[in-house]
Protein backbone atom coordinates (compact mmCIF):
# COMPACT_ATOMS: atom_id res chain seq x y z
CA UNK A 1 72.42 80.48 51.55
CA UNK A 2 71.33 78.77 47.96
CA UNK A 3 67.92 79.01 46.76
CA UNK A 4 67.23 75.60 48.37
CA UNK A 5 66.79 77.04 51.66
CA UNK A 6 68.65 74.65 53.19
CA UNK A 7 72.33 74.29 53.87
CA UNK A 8 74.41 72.47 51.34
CA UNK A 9 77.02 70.07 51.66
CA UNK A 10 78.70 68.44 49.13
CA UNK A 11 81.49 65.56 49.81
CA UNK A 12 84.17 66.04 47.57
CA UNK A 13 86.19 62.73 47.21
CA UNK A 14 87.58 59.85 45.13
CA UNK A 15 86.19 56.57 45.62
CA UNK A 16 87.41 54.67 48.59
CA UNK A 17 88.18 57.83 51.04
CA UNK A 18 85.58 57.29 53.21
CA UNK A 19 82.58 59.27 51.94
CA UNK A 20 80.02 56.78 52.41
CA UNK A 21 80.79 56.45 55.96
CA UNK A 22 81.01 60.32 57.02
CA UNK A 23 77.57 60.51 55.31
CA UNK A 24 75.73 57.70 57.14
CA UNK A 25 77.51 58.80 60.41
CA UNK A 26 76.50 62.46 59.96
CA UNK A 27 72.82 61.00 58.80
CA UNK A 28 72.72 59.04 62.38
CA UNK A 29 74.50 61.63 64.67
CA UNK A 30 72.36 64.63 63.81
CA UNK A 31 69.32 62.55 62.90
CA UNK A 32 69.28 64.78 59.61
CA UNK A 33 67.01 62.45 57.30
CA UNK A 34 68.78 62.61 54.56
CA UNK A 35 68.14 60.55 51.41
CA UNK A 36 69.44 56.84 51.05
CA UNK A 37 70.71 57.82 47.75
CA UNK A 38 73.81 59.43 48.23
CA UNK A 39 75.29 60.02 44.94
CA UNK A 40 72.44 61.93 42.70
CA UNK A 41 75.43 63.37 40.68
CA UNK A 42 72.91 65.95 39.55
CA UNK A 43 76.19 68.41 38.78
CA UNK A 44 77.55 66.29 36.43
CA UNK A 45 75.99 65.33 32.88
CA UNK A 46 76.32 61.34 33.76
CA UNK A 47 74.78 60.22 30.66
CA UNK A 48 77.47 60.96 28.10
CA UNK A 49 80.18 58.91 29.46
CA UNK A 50 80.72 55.50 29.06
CA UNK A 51 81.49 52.45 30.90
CA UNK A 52 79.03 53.55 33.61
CA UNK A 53 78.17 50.94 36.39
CA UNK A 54 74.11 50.07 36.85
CA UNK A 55 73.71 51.53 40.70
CA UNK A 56 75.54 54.79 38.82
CA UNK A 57 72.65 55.31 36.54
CA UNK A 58 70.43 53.88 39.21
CA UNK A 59 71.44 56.76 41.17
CA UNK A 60 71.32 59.79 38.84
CA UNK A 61 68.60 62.79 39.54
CA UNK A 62 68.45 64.30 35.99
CA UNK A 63 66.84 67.42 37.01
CA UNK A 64 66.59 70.12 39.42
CA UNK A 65 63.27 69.47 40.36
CA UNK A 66 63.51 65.74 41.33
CA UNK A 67 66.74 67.23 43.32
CA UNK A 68 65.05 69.46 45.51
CA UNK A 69 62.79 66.74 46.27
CA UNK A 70 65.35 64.52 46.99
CA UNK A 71 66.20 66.32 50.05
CA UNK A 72 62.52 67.39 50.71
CA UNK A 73 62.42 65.77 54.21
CA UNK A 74 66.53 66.62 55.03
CA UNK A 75 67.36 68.65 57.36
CA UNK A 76 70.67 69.49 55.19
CA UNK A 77 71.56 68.73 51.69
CA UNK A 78 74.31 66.87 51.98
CA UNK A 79 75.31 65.15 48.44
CA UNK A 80 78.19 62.63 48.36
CA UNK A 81 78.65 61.85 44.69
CA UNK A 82 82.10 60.73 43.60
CA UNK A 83 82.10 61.83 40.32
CA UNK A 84 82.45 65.50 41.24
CA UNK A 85 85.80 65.07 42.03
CA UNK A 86 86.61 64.06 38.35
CA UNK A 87 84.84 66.52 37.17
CA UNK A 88 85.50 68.86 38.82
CA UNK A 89 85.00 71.77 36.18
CA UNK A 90 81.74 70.98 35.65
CA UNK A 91 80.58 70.45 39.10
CA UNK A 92 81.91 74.17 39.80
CA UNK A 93 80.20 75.35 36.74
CA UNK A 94 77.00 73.64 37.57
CA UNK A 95 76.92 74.94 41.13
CA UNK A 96 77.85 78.41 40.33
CA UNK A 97 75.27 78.78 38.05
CA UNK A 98 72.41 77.76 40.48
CA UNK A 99 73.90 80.39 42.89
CA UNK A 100 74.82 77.88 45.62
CA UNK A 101 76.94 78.66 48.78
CA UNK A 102 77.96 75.24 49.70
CA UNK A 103 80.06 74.01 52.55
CA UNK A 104 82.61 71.49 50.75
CA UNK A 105 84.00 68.53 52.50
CA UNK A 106 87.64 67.53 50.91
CA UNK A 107 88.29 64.03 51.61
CA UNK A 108 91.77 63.00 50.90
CA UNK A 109 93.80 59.30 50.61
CA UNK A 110 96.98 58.04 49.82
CA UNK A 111 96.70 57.09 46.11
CA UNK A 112 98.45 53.49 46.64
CA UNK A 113 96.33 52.73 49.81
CA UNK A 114 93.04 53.89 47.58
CA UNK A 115 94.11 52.01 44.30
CA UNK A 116 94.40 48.79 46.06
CA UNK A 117 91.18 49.41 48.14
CA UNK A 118 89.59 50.12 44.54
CA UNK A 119 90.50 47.33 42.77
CA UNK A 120 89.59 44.50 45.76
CA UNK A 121 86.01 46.41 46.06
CA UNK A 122 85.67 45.90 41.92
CA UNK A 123 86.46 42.15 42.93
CA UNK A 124 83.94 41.90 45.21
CA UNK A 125 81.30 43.53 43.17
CA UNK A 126 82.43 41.86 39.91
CA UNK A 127 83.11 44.87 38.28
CA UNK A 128 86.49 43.84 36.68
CA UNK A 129 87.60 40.37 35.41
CA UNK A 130 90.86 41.03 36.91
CA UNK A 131 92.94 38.93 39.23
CA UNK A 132 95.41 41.12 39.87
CA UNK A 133 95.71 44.71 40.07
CA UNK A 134 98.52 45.18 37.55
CA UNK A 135 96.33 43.97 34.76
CA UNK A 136 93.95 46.47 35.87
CA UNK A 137 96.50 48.76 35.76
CA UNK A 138 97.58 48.05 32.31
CA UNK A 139 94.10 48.02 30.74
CA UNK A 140 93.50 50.41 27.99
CA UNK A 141 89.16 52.05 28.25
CA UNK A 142 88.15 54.54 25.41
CA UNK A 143 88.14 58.05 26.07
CA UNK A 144 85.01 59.47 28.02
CA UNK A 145 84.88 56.59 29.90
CA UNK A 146 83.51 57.00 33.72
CA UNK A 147 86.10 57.51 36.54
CA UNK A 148 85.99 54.36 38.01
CA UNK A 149 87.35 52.19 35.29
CA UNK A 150 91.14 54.47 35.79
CA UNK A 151 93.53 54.20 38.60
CA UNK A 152 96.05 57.32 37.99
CA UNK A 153 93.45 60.45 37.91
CA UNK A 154 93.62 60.86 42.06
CA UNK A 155 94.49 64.93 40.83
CA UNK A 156 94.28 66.17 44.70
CA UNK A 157 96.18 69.41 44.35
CA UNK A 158 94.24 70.31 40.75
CA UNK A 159 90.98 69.72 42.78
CA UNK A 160 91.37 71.21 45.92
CA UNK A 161 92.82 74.71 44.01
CA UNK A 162 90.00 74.61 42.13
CA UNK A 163 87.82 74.48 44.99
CA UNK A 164 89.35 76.89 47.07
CA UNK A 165 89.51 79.79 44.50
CA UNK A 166 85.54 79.17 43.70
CA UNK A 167 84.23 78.65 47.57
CA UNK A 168 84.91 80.10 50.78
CA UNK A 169 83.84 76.61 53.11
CA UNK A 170 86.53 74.00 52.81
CA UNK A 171 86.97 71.70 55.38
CA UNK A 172 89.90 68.81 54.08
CA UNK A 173 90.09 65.31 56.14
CA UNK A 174 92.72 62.89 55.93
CA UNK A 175 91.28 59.28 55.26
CA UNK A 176 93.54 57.87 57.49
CA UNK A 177 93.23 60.38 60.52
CA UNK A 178 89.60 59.67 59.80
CA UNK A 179 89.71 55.57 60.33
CA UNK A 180 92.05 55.99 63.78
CA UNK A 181 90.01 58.78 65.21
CA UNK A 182 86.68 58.82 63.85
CA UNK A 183 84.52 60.44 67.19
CA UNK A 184 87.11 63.46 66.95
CA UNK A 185 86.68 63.89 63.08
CA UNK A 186 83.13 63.17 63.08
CA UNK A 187 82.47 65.73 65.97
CA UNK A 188 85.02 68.57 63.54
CA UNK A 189 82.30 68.03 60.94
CA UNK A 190 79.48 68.74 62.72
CA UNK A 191 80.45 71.72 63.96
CA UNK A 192 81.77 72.91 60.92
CA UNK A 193 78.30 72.32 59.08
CA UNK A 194 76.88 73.59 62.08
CA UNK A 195 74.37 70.49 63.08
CA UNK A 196 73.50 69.31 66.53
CA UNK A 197 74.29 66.09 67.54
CA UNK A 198 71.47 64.01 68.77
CA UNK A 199 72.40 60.47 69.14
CA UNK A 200 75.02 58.57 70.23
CA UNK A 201 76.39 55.85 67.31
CA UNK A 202 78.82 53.14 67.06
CA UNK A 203 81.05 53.58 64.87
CA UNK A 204 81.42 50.34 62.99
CA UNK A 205 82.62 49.72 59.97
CA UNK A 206 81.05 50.96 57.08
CA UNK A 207 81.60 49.79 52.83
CA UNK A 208 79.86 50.95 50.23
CA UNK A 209 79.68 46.76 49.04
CA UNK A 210 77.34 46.35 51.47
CA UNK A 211 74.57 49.05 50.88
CA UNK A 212 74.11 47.84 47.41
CA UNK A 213 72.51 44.83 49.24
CA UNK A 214 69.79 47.47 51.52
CA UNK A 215 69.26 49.66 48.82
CA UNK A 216 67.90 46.79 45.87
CA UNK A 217 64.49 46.27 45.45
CA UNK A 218 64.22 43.00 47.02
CA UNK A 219 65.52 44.27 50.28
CA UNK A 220 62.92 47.38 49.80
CA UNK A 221 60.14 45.05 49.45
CA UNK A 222 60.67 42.56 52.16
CA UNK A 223 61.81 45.65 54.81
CA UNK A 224 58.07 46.64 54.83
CA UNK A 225 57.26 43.54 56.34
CA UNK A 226 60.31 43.55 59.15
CA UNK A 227 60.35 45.24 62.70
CA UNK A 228 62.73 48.55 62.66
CA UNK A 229 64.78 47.05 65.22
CA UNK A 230 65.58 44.08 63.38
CA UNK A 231 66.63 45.91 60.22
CA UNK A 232 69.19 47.41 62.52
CA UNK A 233 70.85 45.40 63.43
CA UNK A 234 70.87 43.37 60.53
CA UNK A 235 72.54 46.39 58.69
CA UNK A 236 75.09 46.78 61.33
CA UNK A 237 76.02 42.62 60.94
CA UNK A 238 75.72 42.59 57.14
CA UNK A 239 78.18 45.69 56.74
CA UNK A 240 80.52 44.11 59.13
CA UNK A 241 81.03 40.66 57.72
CA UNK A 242 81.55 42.50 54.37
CA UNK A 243 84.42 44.54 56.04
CA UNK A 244 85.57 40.86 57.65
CA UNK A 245 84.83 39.79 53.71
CA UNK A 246 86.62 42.50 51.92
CA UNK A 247 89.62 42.35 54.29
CA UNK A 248 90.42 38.74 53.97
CA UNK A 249 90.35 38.60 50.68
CA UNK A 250 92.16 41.91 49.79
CA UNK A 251 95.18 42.09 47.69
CA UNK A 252 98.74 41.98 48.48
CA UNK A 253 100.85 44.67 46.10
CA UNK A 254 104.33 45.75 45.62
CA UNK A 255 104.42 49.23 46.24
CA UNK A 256 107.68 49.47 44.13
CA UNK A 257 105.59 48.34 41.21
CA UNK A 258 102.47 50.72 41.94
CA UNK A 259 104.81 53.60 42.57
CA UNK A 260 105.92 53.61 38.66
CA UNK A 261 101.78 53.03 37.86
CA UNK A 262 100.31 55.70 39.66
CA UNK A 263 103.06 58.33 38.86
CA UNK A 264 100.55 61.67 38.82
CA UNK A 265 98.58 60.98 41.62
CA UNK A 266 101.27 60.15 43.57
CA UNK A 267 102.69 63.63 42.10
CA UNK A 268 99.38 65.33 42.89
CA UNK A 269 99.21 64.21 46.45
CA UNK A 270 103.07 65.19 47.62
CA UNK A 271 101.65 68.86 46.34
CA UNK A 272 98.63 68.81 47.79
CA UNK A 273 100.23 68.02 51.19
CA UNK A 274 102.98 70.39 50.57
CA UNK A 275 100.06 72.98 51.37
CA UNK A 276 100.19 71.76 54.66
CA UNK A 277 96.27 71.49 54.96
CA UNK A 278 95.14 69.66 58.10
């Protein structure tokens, strides 16, 4: 056990594999209380790469103090922050050195499926000026810039050896096994962090689009002021018209012509299944 007293979870994924979802179900199943910040990226030093998007730095817990008290009221620490996965080295370093015997949840996707997921998400959120996914493809960011802004760095087999020759816990889920059977993969989860389930949930769909919206200020600030129930179910229709959303106006792509783009991770993720995990 780490010198949180607590057990610790951390989410290990790229963008787009489902993270977001697997930590809001877990959050409702096991009523755990955890944190509407998901991504504190406290294991990573944030701050000295570039190109960062505002709800990154918006979510960033600089020190181990505010940390702890992030999960103060959790029943688990269970952190979700994408940027591990990039950086990987660190995040082992970082974790080692606090003495911490995680659990680590590998999520895993196709890298065309996730590129094309990435780039209409960016649309949505106007984070690229792109029309079309080649030209994200083909743009050139200065070095150090944050994960997001590249495409072919989906390094599963680099990441997951990494992982398993530093920690003992590794539980790996397919995306896609995920989406068509999410009761069966939710209820592998929770018995491999060893929670209780306690409620019953729907599982509808979740994107990370929509909890920008719940977790601004605005939102914040008028909540107070609204009856639980309401909030609810407002959630549960505002995250599924922006899965209707997101889906309608997603992008159509050769796969011929992403093949040639996304030549490492595709590399990566034939040896990372070549391991024959789950």
């Amino acid at each position: 056990m780490s010198k949180y007293q607590k057990q610790t979870v951390f989410i290990i994924s790229t963008g787009r594999a489902g993270s977001t979802a697997i930590y809001q179900y877990l959050n409702e199943m096991c009523d755990l209380k955890l944190p509407a910040n998901k991504e504190p990226h406290f294991f990573t030093s944030v701050k000295k790469y570039k190109n960062l998007d505002g709800p990154i730095l918006d979510c960033y817990v600089s020190s181990l103090k505010k940390y702890k008290k992030l999960y103060e009221k959790s029943k688990f620490i269970i952190d979700a922050s994408v940027g591990y996965f990039f950086y990987i080295d660190e995040f082992i370093k970082r974790v080692k050195k606090l003495n911490i015997n995680p659990k680590i949840i590998f999520l895993y996707r196709e890298p065309i499926g996730r590129a094309v997921s990435l780039f209409n998400i960016s649309k949505n959120l106007n984070m690229t000026i792109k029309s079309k996914l080649n030209d994200e493809l083909t743009t050139k960011w200065e070095d150090g810039s944050w994960w997001q802004r590249y495409y072919d760095n989906v390094f599963y087999y680099d990441v997951y050896t990494k992982l398993n020759k530093n920690f003992k816990d590794i539980l790996s889920i397919n995306y896609d096994n995920f989406k068509k059977n999410n009761d069966n993969v939710m209820k592998k989860i929770v018995m491999f962090i060893n929670c209780q389930i306690k409620n019953d949930i729907k599982y509808f769909p979740l994107n990370s689009s929509s909890d920008y919206f719940f977790d601004n200020q605005f939102f914040k600030i008028i909540s107070k002021h609204l009856d639980y129930s309401f909030i609810k179910k407002s959630k549960a229709i505002i995250r599924y018209l922006t899965f209707i959303l997101y889906n309608f106006f997603k992008t159509d792509i050769d796969n011929k012509i992403l093949k040639k783009k996304l030549k490492k991770s595709i590399k990566q993720y034939k040896m990372f299944r070549s391991l024959k995990i789950n």
